[in-house]
Protein backbone atom coordinates (compact mmCIF):
# COMPACT_ATOMS: atom_id res chain seq x y z
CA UNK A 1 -17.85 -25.83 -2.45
CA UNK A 2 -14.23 -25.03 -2.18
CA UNK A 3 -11.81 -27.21 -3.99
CA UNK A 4 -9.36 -28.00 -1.87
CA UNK A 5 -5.40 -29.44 -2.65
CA UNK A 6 -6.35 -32.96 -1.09
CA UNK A 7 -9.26 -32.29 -4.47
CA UNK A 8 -6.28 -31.79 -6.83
CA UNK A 9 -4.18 -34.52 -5.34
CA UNK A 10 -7.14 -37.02 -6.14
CA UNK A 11 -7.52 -35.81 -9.48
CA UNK A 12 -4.30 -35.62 -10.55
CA UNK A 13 -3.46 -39.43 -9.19
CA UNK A 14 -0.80 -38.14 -6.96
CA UNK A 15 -0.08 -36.58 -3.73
CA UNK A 16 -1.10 -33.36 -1.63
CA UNK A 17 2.91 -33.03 -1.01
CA UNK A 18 3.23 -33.00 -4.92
CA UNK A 19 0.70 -30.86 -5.37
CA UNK A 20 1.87 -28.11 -3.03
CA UNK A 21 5.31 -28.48 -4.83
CA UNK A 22 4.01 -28.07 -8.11
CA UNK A 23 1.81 -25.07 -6.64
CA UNK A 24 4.32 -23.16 -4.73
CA UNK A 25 6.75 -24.12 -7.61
CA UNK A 26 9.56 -24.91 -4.68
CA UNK A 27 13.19 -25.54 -5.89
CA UNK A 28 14.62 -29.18 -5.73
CA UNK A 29 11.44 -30.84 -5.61
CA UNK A 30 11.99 -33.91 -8.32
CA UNK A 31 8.69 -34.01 -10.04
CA UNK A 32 8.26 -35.88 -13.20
CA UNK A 33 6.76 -33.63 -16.39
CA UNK A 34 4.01 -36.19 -16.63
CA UNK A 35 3.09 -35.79 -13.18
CA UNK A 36 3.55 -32.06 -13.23
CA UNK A 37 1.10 -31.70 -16.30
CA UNK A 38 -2.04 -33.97 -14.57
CA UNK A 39 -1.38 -31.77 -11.33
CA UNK A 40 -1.18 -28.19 -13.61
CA UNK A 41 -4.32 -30.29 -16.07
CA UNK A 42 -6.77 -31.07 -12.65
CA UNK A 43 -5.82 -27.40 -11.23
CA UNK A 44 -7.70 -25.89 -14.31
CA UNK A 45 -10.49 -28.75 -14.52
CA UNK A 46 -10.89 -28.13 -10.68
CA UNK A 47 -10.85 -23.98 -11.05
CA UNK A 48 -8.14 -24.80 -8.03
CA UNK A 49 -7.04 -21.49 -6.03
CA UNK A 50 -4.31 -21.60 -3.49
CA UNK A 51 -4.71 -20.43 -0.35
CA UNK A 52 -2.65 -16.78 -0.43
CA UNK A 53 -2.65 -16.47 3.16
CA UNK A 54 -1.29 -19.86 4.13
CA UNK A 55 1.47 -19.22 1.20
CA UNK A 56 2.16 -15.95 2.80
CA UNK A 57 2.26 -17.78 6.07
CA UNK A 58 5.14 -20.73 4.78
CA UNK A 59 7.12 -18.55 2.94
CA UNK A 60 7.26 -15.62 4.54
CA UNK A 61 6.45 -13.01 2.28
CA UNK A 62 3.40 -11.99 -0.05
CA UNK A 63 2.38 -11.38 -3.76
CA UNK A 64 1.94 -8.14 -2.81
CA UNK A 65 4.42 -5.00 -3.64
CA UNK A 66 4.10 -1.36 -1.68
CA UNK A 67 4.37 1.88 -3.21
CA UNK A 68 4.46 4.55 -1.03
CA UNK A 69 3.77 8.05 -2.20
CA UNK A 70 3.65 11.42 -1.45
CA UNK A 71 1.52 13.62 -3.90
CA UNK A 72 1.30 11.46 -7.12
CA UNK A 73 -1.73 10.59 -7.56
CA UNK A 74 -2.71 13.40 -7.29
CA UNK A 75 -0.01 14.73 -10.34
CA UNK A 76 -1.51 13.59 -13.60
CA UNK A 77 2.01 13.25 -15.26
CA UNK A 78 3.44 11.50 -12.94
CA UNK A 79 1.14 9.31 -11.63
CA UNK A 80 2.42 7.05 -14.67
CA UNK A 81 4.71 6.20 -11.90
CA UNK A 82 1.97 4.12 -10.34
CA UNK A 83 0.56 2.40 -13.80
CA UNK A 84 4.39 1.69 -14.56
CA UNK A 85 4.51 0.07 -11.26
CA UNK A 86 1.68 -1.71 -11.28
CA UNK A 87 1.73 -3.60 -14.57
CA UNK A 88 5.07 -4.56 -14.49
CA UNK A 89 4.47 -5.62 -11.14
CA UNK A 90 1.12 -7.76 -12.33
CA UNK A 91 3.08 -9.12 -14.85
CA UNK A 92 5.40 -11.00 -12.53
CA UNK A 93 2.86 -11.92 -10.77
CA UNK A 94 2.19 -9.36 -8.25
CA UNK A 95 -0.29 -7.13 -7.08
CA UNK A 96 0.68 -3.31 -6.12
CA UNK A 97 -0.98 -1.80 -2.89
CA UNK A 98 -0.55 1.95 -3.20
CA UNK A 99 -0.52 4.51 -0.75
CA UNK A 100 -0.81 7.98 -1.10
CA UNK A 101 0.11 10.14 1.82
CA UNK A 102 0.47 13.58 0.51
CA UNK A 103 3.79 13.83 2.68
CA UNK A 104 1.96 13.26 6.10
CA UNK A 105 4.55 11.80 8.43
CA UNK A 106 2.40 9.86 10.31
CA UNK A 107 -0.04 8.49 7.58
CA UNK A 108 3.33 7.35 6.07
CA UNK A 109 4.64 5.56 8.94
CA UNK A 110 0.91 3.81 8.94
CA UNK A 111 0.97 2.89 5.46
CA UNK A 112 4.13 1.32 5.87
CA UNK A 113 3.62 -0.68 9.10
CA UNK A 114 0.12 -1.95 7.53
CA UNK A 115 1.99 -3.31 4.51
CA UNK A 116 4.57 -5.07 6.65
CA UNK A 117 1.95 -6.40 8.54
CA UNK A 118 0.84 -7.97 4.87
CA UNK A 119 4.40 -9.15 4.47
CA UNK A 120 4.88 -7.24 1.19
CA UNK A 121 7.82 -8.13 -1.02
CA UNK A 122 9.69 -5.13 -0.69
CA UNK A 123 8.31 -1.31 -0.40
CA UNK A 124 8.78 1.49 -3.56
CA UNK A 125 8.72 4.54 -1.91
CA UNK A 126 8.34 7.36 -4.72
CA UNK A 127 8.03 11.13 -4.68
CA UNK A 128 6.35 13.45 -7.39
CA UNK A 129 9.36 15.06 -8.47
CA UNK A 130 12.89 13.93 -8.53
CA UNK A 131 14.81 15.18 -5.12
CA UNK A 132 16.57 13.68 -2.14
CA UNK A 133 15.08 13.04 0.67
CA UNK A 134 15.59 11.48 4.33
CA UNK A 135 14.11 7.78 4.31
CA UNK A 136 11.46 6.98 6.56
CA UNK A 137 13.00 5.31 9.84
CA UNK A 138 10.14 2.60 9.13
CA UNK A 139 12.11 1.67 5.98
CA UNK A 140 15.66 1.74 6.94
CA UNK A 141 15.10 -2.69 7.57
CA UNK A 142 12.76 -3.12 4.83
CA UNK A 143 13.79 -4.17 0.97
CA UNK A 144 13.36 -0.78 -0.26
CA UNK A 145 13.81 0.78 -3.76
CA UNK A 146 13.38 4.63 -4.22
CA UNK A 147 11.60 5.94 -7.04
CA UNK A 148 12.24 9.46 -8.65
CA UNK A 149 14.89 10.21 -5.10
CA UNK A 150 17.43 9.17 -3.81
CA UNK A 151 19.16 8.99 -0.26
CA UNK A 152 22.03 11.60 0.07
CA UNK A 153 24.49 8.58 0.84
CA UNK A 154 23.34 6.41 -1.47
CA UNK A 155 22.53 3.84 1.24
CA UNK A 156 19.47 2.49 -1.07
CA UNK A 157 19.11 1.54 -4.35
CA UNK A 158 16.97 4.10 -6.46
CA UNK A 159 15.64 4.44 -9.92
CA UNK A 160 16.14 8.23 -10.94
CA UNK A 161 15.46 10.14 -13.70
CA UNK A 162 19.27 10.74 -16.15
CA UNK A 163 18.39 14.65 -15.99
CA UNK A 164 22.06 15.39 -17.30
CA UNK A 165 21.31 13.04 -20.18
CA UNK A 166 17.67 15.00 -20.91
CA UNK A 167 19.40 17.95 -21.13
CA UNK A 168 21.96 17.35 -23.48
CA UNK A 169 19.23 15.97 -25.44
CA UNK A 170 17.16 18.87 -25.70
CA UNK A 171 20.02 21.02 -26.82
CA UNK A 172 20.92 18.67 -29.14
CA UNK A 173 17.76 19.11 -30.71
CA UNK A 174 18.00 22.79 -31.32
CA UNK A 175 21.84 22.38 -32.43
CA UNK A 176 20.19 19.65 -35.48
CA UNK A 177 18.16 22.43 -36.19
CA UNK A 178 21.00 24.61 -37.03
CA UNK A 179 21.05 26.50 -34.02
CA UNK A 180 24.05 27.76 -32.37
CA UNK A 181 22.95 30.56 -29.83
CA UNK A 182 21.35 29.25 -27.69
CA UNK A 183 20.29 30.21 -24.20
CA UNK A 184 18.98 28.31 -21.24
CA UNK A 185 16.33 29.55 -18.94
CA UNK A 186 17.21 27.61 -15.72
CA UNK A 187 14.89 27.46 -12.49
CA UNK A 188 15.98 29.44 -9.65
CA UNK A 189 15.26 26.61 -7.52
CA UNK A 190 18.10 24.00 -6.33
CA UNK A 191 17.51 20.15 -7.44
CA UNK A 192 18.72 17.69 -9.01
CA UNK A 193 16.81 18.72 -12.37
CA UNK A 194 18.35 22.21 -12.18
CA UNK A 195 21.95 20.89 -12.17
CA UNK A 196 21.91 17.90 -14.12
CA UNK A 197 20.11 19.63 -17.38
CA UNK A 198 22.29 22.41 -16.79
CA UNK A 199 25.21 20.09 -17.31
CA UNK A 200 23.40 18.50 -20.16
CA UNK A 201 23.30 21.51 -21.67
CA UNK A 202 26.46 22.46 -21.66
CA UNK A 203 28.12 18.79 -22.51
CA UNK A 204 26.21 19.02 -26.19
CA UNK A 205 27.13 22.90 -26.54
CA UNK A 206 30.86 21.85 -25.78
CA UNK A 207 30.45 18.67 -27.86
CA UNK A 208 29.77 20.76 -30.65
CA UNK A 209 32.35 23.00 -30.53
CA UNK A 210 30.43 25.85 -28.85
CA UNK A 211 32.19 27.80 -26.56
CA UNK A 212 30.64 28.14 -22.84
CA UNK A 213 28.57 31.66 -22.69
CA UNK A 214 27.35 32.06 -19.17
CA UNK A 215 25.56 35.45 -20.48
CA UNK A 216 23.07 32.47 -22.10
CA UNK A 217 22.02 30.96 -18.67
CA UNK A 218 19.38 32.84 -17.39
CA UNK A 219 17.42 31.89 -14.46
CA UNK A 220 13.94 32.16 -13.81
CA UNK A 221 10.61 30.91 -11.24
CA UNK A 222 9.93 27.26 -12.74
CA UNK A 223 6.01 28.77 -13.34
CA UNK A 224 4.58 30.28 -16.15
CA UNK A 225 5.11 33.73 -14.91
CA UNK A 226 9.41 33.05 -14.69
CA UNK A 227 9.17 31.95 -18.42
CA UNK A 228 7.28 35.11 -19.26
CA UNK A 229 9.33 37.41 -17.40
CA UNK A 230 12.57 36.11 -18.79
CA UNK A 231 11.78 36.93 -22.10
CA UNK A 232 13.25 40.49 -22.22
CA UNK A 233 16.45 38.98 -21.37
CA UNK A 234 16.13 36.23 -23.84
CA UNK A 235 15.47 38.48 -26.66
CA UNK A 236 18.13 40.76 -25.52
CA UNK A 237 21.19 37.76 -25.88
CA UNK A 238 20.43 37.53 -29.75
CA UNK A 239 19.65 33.46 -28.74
CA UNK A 240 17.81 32.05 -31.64
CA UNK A 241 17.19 29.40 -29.74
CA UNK A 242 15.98 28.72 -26.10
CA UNK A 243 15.82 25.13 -24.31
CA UNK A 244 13.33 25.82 -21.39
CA UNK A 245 14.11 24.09 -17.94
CA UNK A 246 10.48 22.77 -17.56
CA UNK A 247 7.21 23.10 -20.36
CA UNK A 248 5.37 25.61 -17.70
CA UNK A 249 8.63 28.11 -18.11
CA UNK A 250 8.09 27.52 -21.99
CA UNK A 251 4.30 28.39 -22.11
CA UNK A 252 4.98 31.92 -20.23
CA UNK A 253 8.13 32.00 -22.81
CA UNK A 254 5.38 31.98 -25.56
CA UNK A 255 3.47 34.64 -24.30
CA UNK A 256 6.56 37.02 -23.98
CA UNK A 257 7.85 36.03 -26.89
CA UNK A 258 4.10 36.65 -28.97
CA UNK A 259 3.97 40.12 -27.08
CA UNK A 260 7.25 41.29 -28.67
CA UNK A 261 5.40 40.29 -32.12
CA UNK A 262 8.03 37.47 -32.50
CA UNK A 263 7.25 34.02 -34.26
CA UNK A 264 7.81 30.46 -32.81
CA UNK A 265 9.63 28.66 -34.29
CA UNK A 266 10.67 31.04 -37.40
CA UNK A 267 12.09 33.54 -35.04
CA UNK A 268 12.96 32.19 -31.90
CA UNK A 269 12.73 27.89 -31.54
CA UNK A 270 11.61 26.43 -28.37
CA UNK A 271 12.33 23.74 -26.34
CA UNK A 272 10.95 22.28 -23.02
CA UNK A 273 11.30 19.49 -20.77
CA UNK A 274 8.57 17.01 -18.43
CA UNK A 275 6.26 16.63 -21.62
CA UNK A 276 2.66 17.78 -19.39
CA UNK A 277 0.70 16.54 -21.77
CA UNK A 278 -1.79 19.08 -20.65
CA UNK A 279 0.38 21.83 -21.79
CA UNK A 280 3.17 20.40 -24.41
CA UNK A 281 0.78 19.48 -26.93
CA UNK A 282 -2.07 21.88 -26.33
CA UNK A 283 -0.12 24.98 -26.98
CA UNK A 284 0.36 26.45 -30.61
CA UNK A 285 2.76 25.53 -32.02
CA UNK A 286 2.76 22.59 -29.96
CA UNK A 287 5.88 22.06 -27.91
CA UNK A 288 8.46 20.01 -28.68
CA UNK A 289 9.76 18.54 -25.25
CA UNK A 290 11.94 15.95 -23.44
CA UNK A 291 9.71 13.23 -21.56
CA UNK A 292 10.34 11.93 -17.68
CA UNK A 293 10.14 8.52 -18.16
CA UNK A 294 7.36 8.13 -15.23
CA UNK A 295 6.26 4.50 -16.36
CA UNK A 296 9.81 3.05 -16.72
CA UNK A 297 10.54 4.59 -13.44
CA UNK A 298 7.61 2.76 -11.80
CA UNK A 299 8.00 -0.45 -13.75
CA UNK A 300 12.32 -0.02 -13.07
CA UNK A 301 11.61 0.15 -9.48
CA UNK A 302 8.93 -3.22 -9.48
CA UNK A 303 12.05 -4.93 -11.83
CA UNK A 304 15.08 -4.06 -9.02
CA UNK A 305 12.92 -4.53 -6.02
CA UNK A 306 12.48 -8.15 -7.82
CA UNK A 307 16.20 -8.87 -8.32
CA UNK A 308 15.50 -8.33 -11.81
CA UNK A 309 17.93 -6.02 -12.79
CA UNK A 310 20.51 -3.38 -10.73
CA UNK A 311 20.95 -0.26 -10.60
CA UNK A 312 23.70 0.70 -13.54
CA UNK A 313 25.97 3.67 -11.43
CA UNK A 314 26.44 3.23 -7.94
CA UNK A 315 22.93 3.18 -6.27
CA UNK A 316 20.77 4.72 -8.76
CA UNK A 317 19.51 3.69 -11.82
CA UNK A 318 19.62 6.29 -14.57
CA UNK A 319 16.31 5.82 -17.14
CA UNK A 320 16.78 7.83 -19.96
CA UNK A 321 14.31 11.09 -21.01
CA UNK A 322 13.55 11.04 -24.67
CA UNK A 323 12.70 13.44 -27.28
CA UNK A 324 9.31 14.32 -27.88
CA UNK A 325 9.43 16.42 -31.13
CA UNK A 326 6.74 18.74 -32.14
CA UNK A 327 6.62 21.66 -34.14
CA UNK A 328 8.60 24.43 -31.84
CA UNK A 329 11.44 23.93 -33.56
């Protein structure tokens, strides 16, 4: 049989109006600690559960977050996104409903309306790599954080990858190493990534008293095969050193570079960024890299949704990429 608050009340010596104040925890109700503890003591005794639906129903909103997706569950590395979510989400008390859409328009749109219908909290909406994007019409009404994008006009708040800070961190690991020619094999392809860890890169070269050499950007196609076929020009600037715009360019790097009998790191060091852990560590020597910070995205986003913290410039939230040495450098 179910127990019931009217079962809790009569346990606990008081009434169901104290009860449901102690339950829904509501602010201003005057409840003495002594009668607090027999209603929180008869709760357990009882194996009490409120009713989610009628608590939905009074207050007007759910324990329940969204996190709308395009394609990342479906990405191994970043669907840390979703398990940084969803624990720092259970730890306040909330349960994540996920959605995975694979960038259907409509399925979206669906996904959202049937979590409004559920009176979520507030929706993440999250893409698989970091890029700005056009926010769902379905959204523009709805406590919304953005997770790894950002609107163009900064009209929501977002938690974002610090790209510009990644970069100057990977370059900064090659100049500790006691590198000081060092080129930059960029992706051909516009983003955020592809500016901001070009600016990274050249904030530490500066930094250390390195004078700007454009002849060291190179550009490439952010695969495997753009890493491999920038290696003739890599070898050809005399770079000792070469800070890779994603781990994929890197592994094609190390093919080019193994072709042209030349060691890693004794004669060339290398440096990537994203940290796939199914390429990073797996390839010999394994790669020393700069992590997206997936799960602090995902568990950034649950935290500002919740009023728990704000994003720290403007509308976006910078989280910070570490280092993730290895033995490339």
């Amino acid at each position: 049989m179910t127990t019931t608050m009217r079962d809790v009340a009569k346990a606990a010596g008081v009434s169901v109006a104290t009860v449901s104040h102690v339950v829904n925890d509501k602010p201003g109700a005057r409840i003495g600690e002594d009668a607090r503890r027999r209603v929180q003591e008869a709760i357990v005794a009882l194996g009490y559960r409120p009713n989610a639906l009628a608590k939905t129903l009074s207050e007007g909103s759910s324990r329940f977050i969204g996190l709308v997706a395009d394609a990342i569950a479906t990405t191994p590395f970043a669907g840390q996104i979703i398990h940084g979510a969803q624990d720092e989400a259970w730890r306040h008390g909330f349960v994540l409903l996920v959605a995975n859409t694979e960038g259907n328009a409509a399925a979206e749109n669906d996904a959202i309306a049937m979590m409004l219908e559920h009176q979520v909290r507030g929706i993440l909406y999250s893409t698989w790599y970091h890029r700005e994007i056009e926010v769902p019409p379905p959204l523009q009404h709805t406590e919304t954080v953005l997770v790894n994008c950002f609107a163009g006009d900064d009209s929501f708040a977002a938690v974002v990858p610090d790209e510009e800070q990644g970069g100057r961190t990977a370059t900064e690991h090659l100049l500790a190493a006691g590198h000081r020619r060092i080129a930059f094999v960029n992706t051909t392809s516009p983003s955020p990534a592809r500016s901001g860890r070009l600016a990274g890169y050249r904030s530490a070269l500066g930094a250390a008293g390195i004078a700007r050499d454009d002849a060291l950007v190179l550009e490439a196609a952010p695969q495997q095969e753009g890493g491999y076929d920038a290696t003739a020009a890599v070898v050809a600037s005399g770079a000792t050193a070469v800070f890779c715009h994603n781990d994929r360019v890197a592994m094609g790097l190390y093919d080019g570079l193994r072709e042209r009998g030349l060691r890693i790191p004794d004669d060339v060091a290398v440096i990537g960024f994203d940290n796939q852990d199914v390429i990073a560590a797996h390839l010999r020597p394994p790669l020393s890299t700069v992590a997206l910070p997936h799960y602090e995205l995902g568990a950034a986003g649950v935290r500002t949704l919740l009023g728990l913290e704000s994003p720290a410039t403007g509308a976006r939230q910078l989280i910070a990429c570490p280092s993730v040495p290895r033995e490339s450098v």
